[in-house]
N, C-alpha and C. Protein backbone atom coordinates (compact mmCIF):
# COMPACT_ATOMS: atom_id res chain seq x y z
N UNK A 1 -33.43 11.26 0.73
CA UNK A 1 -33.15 10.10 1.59
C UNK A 1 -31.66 9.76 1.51
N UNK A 2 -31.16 9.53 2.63
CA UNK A 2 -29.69 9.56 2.80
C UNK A 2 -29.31 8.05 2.26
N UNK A 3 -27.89 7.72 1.39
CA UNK A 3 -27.84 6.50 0.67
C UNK A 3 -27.26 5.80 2.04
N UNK A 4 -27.81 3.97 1.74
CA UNK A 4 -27.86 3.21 3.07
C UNK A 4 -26.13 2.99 3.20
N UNK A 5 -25.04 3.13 2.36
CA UNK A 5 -23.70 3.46 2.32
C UNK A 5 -22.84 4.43 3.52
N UNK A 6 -24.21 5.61 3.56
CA UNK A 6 -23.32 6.77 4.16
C UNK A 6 -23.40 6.89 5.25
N UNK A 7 -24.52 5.67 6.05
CA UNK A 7 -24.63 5.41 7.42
C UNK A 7 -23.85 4.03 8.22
N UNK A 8 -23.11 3.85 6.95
CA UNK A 8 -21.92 2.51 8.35
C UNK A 8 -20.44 2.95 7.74
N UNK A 9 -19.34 2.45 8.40
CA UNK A 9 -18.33 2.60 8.14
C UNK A 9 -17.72 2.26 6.91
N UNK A 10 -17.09 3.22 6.63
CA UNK A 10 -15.98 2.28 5.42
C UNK A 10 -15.63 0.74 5.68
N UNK A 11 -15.44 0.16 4.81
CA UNK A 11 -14.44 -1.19 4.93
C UNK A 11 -13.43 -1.17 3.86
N UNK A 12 -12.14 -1.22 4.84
CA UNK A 12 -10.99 -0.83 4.37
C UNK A 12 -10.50 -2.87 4.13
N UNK A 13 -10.64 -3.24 2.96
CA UNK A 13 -10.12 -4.20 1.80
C UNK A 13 -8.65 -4.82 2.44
N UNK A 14 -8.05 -4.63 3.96
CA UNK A 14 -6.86 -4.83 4.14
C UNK A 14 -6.67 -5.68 5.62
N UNK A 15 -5.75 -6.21 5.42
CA UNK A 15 -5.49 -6.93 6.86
C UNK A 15 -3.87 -6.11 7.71
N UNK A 16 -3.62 -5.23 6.53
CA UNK A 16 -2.09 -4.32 6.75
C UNK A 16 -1.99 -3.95 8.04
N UNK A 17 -1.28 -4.20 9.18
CA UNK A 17 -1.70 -3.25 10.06
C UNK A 17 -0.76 -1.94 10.09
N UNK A 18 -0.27 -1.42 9.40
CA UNK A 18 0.42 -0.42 8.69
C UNK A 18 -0.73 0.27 7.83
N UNK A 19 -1.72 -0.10 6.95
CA UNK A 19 -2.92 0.53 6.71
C UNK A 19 -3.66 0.69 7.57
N UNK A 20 -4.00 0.33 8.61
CA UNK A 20 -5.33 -0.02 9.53
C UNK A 20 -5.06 1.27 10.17
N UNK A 21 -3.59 1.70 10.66
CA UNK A 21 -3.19 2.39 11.50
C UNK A 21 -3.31 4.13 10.75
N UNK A 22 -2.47 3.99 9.20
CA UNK A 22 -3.60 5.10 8.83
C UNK A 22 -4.53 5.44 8.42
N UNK A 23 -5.29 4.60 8.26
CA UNK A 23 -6.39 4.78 8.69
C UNK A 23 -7.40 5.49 9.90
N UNK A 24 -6.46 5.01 10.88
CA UNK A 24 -6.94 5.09 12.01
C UNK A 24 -6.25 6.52 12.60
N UNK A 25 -5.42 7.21 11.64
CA UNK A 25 -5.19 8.70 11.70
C UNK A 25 -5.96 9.58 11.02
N UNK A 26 -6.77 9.13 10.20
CA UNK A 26 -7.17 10.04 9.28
C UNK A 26 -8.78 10.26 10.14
N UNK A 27 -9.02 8.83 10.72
CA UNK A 27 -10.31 10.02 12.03
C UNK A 27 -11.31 8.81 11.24
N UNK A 28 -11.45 8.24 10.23
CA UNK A 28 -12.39 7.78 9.28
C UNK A 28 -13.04 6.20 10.06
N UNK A 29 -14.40 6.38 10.15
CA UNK A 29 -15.03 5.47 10.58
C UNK A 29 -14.93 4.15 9.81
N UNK A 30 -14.25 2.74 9.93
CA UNK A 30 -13.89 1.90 9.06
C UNK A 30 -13.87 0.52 10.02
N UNK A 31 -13.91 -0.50 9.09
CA UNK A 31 -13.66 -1.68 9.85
C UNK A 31 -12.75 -2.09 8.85
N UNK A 32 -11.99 -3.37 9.12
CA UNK A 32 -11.19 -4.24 7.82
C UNK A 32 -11.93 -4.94 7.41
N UNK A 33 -11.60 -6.02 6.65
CA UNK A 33 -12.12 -6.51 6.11
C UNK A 33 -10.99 -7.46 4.56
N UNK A 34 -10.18 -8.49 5.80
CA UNK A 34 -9.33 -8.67 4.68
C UNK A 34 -9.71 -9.30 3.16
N UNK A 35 -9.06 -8.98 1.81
CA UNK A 35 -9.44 -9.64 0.83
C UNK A 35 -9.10 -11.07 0.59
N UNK A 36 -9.82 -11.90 -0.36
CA UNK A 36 -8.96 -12.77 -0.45
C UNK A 36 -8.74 -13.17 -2.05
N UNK A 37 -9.00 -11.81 -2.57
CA UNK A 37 -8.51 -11.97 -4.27
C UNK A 37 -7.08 -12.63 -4.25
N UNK A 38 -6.67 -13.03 -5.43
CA UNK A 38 -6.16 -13.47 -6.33
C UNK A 38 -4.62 -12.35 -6.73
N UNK A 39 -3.81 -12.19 -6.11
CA UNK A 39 -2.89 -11.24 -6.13
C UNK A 39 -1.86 -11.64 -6.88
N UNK A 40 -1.65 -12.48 -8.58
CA UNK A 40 -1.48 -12.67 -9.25
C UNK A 40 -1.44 -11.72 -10.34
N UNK A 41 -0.29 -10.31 -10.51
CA UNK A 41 -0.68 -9.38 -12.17
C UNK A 41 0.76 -9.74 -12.69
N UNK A 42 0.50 -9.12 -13.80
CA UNK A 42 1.87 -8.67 -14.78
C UNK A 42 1.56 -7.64 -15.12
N UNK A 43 2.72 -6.97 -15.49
CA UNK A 43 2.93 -5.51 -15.85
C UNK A 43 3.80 -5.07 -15.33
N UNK A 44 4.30 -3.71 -15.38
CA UNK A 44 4.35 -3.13 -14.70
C UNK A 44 4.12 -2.56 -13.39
N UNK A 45 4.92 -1.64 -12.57
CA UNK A 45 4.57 -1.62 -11.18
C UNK A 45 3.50 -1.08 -11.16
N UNK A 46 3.21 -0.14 -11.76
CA UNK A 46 2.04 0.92 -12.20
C UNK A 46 0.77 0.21 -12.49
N UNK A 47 1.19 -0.77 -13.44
CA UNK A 47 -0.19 -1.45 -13.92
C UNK A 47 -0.54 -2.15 -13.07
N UNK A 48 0.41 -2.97 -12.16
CA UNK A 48 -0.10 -4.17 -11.05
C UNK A 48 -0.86 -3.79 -9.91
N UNK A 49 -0.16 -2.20 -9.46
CA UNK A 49 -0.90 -2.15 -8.08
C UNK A 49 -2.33 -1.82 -9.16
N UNK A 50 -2.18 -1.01 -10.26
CA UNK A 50 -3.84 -0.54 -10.38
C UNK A 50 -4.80 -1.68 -10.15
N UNK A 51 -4.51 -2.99 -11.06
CA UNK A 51 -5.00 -3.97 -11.52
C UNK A 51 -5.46 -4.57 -9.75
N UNK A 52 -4.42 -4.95 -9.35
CA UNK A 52 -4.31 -5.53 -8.08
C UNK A 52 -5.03 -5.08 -6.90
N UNK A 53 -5.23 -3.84 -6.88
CA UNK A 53 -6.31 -2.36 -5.87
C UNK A 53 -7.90 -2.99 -6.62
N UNK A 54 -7.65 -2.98 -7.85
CA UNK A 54 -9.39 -2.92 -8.28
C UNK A 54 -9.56 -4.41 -7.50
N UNK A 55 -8.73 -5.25 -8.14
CA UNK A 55 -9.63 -7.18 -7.91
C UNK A 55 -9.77 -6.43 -5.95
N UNK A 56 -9.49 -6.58 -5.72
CA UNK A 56 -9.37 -6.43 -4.04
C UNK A 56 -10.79 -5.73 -3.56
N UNK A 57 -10.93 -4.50 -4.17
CA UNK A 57 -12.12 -3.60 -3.93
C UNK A 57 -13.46 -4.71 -4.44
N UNK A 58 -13.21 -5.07 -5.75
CA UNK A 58 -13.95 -6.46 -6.25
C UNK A 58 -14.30 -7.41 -5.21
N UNK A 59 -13.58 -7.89 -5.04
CA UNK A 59 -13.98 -9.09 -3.76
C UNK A 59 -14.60 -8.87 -2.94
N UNK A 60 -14.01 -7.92 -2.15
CA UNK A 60 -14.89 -7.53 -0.79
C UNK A 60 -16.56 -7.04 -1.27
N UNK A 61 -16.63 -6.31 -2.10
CA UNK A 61 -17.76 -5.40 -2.44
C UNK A 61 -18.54 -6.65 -2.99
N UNK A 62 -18.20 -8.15 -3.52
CA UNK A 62 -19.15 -8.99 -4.03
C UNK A 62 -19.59 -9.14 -2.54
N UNK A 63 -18.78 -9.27 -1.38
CA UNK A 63 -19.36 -9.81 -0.12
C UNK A 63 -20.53 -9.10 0.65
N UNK A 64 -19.78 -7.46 0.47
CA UNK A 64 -20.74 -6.55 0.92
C UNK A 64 -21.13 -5.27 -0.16
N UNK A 65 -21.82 -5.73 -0.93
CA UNK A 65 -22.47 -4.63 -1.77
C UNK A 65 -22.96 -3.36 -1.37
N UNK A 66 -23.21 -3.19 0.24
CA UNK A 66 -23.85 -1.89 0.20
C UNK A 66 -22.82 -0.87 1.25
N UNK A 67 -22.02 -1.37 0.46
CA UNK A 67 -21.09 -0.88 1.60
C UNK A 67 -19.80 -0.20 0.45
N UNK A 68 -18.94 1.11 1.40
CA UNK A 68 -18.27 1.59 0.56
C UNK A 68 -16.62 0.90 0.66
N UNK A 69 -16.11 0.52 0.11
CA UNK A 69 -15.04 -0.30 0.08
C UNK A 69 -13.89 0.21 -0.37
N UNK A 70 -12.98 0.21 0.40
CA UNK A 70 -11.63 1.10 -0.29
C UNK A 70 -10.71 -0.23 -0.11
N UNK A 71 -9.55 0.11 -1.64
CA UNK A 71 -8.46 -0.97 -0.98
C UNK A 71 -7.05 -0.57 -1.85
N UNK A 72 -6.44 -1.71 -1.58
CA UNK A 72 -4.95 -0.55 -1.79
C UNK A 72 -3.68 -1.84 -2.33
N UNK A 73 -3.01 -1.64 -3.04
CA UNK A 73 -2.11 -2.43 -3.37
C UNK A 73 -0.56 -1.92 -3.58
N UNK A 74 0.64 -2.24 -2.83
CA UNK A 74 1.80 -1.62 -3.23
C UNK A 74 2.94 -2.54 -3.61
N UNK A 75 3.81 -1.76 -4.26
CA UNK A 75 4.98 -2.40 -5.30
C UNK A 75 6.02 -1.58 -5.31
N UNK A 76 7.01 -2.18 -4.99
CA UNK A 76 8.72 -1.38 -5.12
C UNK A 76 9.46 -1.96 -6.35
N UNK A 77 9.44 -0.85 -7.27
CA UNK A 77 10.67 -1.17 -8.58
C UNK A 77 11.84 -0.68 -8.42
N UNK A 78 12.36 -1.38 -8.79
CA UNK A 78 14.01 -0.43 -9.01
C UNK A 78 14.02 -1.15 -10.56
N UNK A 79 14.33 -0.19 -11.17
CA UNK A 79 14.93 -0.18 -12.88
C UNK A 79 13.60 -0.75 -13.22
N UNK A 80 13.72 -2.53 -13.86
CA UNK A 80 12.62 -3.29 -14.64
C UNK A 80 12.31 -3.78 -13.69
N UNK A 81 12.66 -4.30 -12.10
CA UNK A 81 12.76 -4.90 -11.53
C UNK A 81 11.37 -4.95 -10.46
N UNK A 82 10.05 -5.90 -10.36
CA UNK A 82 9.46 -5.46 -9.57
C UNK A 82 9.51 -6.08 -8.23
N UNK A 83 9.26 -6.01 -7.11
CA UNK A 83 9.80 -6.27 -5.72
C UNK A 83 8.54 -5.93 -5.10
N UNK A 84 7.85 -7.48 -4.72
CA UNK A 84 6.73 -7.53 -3.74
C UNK A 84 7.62 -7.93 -2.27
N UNK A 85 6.28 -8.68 -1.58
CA UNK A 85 7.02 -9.26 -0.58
C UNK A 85 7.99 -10.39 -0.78
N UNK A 86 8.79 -10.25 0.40
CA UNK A 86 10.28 -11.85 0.12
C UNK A 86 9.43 -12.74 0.41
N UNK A 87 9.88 -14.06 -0.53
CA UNK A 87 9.83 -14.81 -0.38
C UNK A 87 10.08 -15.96 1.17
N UNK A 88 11.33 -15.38 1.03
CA UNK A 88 11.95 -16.05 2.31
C UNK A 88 13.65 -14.93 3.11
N UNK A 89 14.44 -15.10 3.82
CA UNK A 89 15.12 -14.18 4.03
C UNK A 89 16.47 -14.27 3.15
N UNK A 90 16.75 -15.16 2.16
CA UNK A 90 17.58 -14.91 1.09
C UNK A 90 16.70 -14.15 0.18
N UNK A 91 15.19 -14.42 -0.13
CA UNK A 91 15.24 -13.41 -1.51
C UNK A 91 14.89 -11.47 -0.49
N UNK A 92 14.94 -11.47 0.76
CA UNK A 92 14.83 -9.98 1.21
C UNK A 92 16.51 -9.51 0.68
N UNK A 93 17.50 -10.60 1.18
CA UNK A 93 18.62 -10.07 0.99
C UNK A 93 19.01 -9.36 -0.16
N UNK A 94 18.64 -10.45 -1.60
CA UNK A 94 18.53 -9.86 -2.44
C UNK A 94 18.02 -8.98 -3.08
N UNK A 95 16.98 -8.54 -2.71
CA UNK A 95 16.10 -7.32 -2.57
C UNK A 95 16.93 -6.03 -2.25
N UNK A 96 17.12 -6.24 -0.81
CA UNK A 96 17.93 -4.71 -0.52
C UNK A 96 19.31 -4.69 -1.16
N UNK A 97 19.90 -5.53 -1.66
CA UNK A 97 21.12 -5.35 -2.13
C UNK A 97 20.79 -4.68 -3.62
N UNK A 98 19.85 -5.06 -4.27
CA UNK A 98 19.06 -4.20 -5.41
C UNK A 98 19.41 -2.72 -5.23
N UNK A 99 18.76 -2.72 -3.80
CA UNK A 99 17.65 -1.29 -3.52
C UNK A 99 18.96 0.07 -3.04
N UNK A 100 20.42 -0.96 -2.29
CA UNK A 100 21.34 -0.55 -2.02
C UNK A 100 22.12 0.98 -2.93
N UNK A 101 21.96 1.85 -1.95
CA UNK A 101 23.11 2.93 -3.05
C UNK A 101 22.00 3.38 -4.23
N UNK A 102 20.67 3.52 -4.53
CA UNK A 102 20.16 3.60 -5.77
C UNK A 102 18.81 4.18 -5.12
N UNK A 103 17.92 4.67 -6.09
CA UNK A 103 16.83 5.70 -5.98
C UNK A 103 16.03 3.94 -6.90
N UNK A 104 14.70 3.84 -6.49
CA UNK A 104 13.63 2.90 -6.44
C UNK A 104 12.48 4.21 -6.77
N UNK A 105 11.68 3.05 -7.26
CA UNK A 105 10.12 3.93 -7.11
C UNK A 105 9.47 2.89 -6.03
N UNK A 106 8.28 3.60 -5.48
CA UNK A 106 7.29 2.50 -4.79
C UNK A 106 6.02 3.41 -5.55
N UNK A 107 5.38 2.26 -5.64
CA UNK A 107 3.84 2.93 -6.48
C UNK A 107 2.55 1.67 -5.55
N UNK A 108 1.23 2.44 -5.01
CA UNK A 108 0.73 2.05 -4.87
C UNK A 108 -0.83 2.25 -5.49
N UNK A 109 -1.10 1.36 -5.66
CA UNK A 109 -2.95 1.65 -6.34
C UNK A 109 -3.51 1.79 -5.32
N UNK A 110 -5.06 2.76 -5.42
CA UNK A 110 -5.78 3.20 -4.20
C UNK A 110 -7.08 2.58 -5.16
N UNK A 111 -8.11 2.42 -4.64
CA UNK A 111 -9.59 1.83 -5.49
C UNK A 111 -10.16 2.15 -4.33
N UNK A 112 -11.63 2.77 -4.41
CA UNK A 112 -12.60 3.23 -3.75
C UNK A 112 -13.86 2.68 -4.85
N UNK A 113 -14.67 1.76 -3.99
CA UNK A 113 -15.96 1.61 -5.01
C UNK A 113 -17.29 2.11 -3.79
N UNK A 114 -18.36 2.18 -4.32
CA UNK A 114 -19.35 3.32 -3.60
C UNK A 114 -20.39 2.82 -4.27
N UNK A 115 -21.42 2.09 -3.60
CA UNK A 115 -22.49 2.00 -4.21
C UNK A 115 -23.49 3.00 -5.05
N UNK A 116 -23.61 2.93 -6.40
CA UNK A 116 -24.14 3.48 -7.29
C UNK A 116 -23.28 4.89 -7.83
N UNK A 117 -22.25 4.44 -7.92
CA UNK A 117 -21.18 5.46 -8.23
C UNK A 117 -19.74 4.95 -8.74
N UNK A 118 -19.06 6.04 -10.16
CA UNK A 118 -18.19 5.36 -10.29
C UNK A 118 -17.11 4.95 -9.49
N UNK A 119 -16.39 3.62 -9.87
CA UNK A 119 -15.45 3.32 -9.16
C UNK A 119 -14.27 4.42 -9.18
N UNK A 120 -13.93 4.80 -8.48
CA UNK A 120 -12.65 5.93 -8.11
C UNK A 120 -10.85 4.66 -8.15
N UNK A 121 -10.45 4.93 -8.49
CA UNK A 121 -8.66 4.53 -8.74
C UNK A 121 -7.85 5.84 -9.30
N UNK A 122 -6.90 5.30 -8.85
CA UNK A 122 -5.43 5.88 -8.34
C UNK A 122 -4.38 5.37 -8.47
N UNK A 123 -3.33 5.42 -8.72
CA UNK A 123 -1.73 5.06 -8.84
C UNK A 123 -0.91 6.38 -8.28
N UNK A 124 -0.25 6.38 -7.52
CA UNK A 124 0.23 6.87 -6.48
C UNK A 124 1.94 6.94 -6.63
N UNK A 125 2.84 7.76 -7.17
CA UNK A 125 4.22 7.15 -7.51
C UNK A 125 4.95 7.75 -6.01
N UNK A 126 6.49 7.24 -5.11
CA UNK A 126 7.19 7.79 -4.58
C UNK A 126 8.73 7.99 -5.06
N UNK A 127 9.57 8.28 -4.94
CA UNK A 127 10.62 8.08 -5.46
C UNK A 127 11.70 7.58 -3.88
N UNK A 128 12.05 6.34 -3.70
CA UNK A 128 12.55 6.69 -2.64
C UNK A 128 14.68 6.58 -3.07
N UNK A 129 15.41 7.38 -2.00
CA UNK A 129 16.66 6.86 -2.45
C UNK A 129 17.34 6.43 -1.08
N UNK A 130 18.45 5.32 -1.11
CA UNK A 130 18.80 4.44 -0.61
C UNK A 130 20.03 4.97 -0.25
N UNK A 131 20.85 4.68 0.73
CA UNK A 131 22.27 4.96 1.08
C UNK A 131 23.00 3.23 0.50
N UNK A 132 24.19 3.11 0.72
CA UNK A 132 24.34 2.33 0.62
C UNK A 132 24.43 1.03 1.59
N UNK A 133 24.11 -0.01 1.37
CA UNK A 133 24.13 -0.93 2.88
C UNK A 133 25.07 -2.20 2.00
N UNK A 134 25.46 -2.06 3.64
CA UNK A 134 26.76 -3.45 3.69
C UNK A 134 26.42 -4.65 3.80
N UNK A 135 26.68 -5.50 3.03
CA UNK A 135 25.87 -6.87 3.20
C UNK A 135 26.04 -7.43 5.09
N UNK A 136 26.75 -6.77 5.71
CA UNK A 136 26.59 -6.76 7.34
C UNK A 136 25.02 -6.42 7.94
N UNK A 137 25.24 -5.62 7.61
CA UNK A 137 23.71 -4.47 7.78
C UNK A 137 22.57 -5.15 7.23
N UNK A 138 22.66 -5.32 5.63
CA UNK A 138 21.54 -6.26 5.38
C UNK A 138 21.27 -7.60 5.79
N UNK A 139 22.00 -8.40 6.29
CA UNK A 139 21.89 -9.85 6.93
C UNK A 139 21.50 -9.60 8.39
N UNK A 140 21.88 -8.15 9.20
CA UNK A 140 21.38 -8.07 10.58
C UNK A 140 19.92 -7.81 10.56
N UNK A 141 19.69 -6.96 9.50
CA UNK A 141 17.80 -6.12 9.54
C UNK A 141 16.97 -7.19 9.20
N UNK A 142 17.86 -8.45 7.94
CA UNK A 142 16.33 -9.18 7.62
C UNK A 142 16.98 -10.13 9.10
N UNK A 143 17.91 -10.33 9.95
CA UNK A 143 17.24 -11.27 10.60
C UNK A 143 16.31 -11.03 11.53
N UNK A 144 16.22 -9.43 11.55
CA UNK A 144 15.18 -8.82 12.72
C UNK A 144 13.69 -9.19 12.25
N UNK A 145 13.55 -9.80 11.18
CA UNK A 145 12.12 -10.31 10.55
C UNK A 145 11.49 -9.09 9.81
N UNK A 146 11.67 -7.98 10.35
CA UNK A 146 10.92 -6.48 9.67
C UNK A 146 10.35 -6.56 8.69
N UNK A 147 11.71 -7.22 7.44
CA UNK A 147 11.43 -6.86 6.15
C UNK A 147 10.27 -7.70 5.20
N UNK A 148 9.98 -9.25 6.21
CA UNK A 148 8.78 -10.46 5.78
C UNK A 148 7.53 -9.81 5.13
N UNK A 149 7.55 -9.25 5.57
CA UNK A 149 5.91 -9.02 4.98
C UNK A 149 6.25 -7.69 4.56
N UNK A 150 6.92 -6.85 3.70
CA UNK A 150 6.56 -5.97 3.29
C UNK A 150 7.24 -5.84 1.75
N UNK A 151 6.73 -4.94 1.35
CA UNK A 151 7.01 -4.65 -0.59
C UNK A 151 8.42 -4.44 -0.53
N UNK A 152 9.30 -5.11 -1.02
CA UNK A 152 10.91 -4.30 -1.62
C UNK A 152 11.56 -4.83 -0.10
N UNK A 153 10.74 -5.83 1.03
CA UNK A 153 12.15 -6.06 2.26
C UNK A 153 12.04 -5.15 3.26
N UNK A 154 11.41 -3.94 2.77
CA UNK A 154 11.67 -3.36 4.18
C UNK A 154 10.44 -2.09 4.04
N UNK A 155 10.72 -1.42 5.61
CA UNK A 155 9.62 -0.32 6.26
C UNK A 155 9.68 0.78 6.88
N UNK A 156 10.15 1.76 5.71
CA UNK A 156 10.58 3.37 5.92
C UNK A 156 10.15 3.82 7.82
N UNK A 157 9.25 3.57 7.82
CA UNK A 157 8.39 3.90 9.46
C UNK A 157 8.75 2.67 10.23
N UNK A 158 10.06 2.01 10.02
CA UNK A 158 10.51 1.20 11.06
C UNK A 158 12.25 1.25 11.19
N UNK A 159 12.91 0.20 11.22
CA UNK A 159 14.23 0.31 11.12
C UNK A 159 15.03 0.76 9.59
N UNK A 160 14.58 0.78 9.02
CA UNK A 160 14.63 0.70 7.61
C UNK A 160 14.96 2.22 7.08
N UNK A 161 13.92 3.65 8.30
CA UNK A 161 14.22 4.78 7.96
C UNK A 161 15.21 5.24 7.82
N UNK A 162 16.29 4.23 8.25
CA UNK A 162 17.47 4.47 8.61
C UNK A 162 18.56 4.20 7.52
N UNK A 163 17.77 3.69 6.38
CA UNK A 163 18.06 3.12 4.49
C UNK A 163 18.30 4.50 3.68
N UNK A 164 17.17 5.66 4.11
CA UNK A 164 16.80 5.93 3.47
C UNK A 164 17.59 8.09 3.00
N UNK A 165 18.16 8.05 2.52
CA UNK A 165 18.53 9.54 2.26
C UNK A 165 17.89 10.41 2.03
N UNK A 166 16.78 10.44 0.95
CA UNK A 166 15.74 10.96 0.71
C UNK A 166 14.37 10.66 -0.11
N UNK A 167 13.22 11.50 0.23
CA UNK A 167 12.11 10.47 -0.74
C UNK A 167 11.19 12.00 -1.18
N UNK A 168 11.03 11.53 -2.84
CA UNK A 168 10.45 12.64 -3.56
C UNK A 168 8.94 11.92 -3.90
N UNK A 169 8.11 12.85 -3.15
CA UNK A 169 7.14 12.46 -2.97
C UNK A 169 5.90 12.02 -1.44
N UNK A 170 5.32 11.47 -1.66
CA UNK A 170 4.04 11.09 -0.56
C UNK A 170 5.12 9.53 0.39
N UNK A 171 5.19 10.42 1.42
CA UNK A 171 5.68 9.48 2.90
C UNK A 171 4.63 8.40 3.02
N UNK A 172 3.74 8.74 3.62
CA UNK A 172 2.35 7.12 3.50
C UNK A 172 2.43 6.47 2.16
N UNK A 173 2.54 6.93 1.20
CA UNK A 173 2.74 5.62 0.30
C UNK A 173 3.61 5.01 0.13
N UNK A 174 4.70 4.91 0.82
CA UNK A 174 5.70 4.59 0.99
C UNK A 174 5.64 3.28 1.72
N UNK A 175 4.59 3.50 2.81
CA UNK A 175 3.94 2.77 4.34
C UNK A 175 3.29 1.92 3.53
N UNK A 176 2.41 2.26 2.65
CA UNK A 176 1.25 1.63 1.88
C UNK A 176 -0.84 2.32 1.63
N UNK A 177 -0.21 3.64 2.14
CA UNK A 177 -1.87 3.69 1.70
C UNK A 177 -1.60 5.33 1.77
N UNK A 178 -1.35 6.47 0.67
CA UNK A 178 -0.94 7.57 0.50
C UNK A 178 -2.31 8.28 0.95
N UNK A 179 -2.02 8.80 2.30
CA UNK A 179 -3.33 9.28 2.98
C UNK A 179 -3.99 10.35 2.32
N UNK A 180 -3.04 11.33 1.54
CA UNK A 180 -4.02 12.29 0.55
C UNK A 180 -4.52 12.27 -0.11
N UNK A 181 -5.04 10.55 -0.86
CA UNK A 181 -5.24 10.48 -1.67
C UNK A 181 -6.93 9.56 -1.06
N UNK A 182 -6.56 8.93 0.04
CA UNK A 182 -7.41 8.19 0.75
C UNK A 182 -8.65 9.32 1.49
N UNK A 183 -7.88 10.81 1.78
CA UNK A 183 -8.75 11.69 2.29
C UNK A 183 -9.42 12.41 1.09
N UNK A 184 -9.11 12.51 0.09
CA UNK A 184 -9.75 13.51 -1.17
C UNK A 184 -10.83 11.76 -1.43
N UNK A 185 -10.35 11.05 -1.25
CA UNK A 185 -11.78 10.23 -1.75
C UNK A 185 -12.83 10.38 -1.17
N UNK A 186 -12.55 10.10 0.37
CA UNK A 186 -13.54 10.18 1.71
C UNK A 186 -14.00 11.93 1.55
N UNK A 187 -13.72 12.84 1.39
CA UNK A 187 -13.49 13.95 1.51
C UNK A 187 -14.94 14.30 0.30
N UNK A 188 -14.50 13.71 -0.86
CA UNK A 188 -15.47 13.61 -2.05
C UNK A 188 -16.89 12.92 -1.54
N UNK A 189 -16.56 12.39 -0.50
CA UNK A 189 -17.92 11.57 -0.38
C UNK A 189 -19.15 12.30 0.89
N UNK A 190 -18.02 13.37 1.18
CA UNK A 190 -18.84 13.98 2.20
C UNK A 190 -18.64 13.49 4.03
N UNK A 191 -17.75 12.84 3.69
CA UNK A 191 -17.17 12.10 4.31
C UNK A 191 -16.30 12.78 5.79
N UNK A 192 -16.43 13.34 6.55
CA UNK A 192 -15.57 14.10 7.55
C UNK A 192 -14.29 13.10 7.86
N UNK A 193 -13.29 14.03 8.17
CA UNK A 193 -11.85 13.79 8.31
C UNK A 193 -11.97 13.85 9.81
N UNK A 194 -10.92 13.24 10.87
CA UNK A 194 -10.72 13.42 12.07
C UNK A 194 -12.20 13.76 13.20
């Protein structure tokens, strides 16, 4: 008997529409389903998205238990330094002036929970590196708004690609949801791609 899981869509844990969208490349039958955990960690970048991916998968899955729930959390460090979203458009400024001339990590947690099965997690590292930007440049991009809602100020797959010299590592996690890692889950589950 087929589990009552493997007959409705994923629910993807996110309101991102930067996730939704790959999502919506990878072919995978899904709805959203934003969280409304508690996005409060310490640690490390590493430890936060993990920590931060599970509560998320948590929440939703108390709402809908029979359902398979994926969710995703990302974080831009440079040095000790961790870098969610700005606050407001002085702390983006300060952000990219960080990020300026220097190689950053972005790390995101992936969490997949599956009724009657272990929970699946992930930490995901990128390395990205930065050209240098002129405090001209950075006062024109955050006033374009871009950088509001995203980890570290800004969005490789927007104006921002234009920051960037090179990146060692996974491009979508960069975006926020490292699709190879999102397809070997679905993939594990029997799950068809595209």
């Amino acid at each position: 008997m087929a589990e009552s899981w493997a007959e409705q869509p994923l629910v993807l844990a996110s309101g991102s529409p930067r996730r939704l969208e790959l999502m919506r490349l990878l072919g995978v039958p899904f709805e959203a389903v934003p969280s409304q955990a508690d996005e409060t960690a310490y640690g490390n970048g590493a430890e936060r998205v993990r920590v931060l991916a599970l509560r998320k998968a948590e929440e939703v899955a108390a709402r809908m238990p029979q359902r398979i729930i994926l969710a995703a959390d990302t974080l831009v460090c440079v040095e000790e330094d961790v870098l969610g979203k700005p606050k407001d458009q002085a702390d983006a400024c300060r952000m990219l002036r960080r990020l300026s001339g220097r190689a950053h990590q972005v790390f995101t947690g992936v969490c997949m929970i599956t009724p009657g099965q272990p929970t699946r997690q992930e930490v995901c590292a990128t390395t990205v590196h930065f050209v240098p930007l002129s405090d001209e440049v950075i006062l024109r991009y955050v006033a374009t708004g871009e950088p509001m809602d995203k980890a570290g100020a800004y969005a490789i797959q927007e104006r921002a690609g234009a920051f960037v010299s090179r990146i060692e590592g996974s491009p979508t996690n960069v975006i926020g949801l490292p699709m190879e890692t999102v397809a070997r889950f679905v993939s594990d589950l029997s799950i068809p791609l595209f």
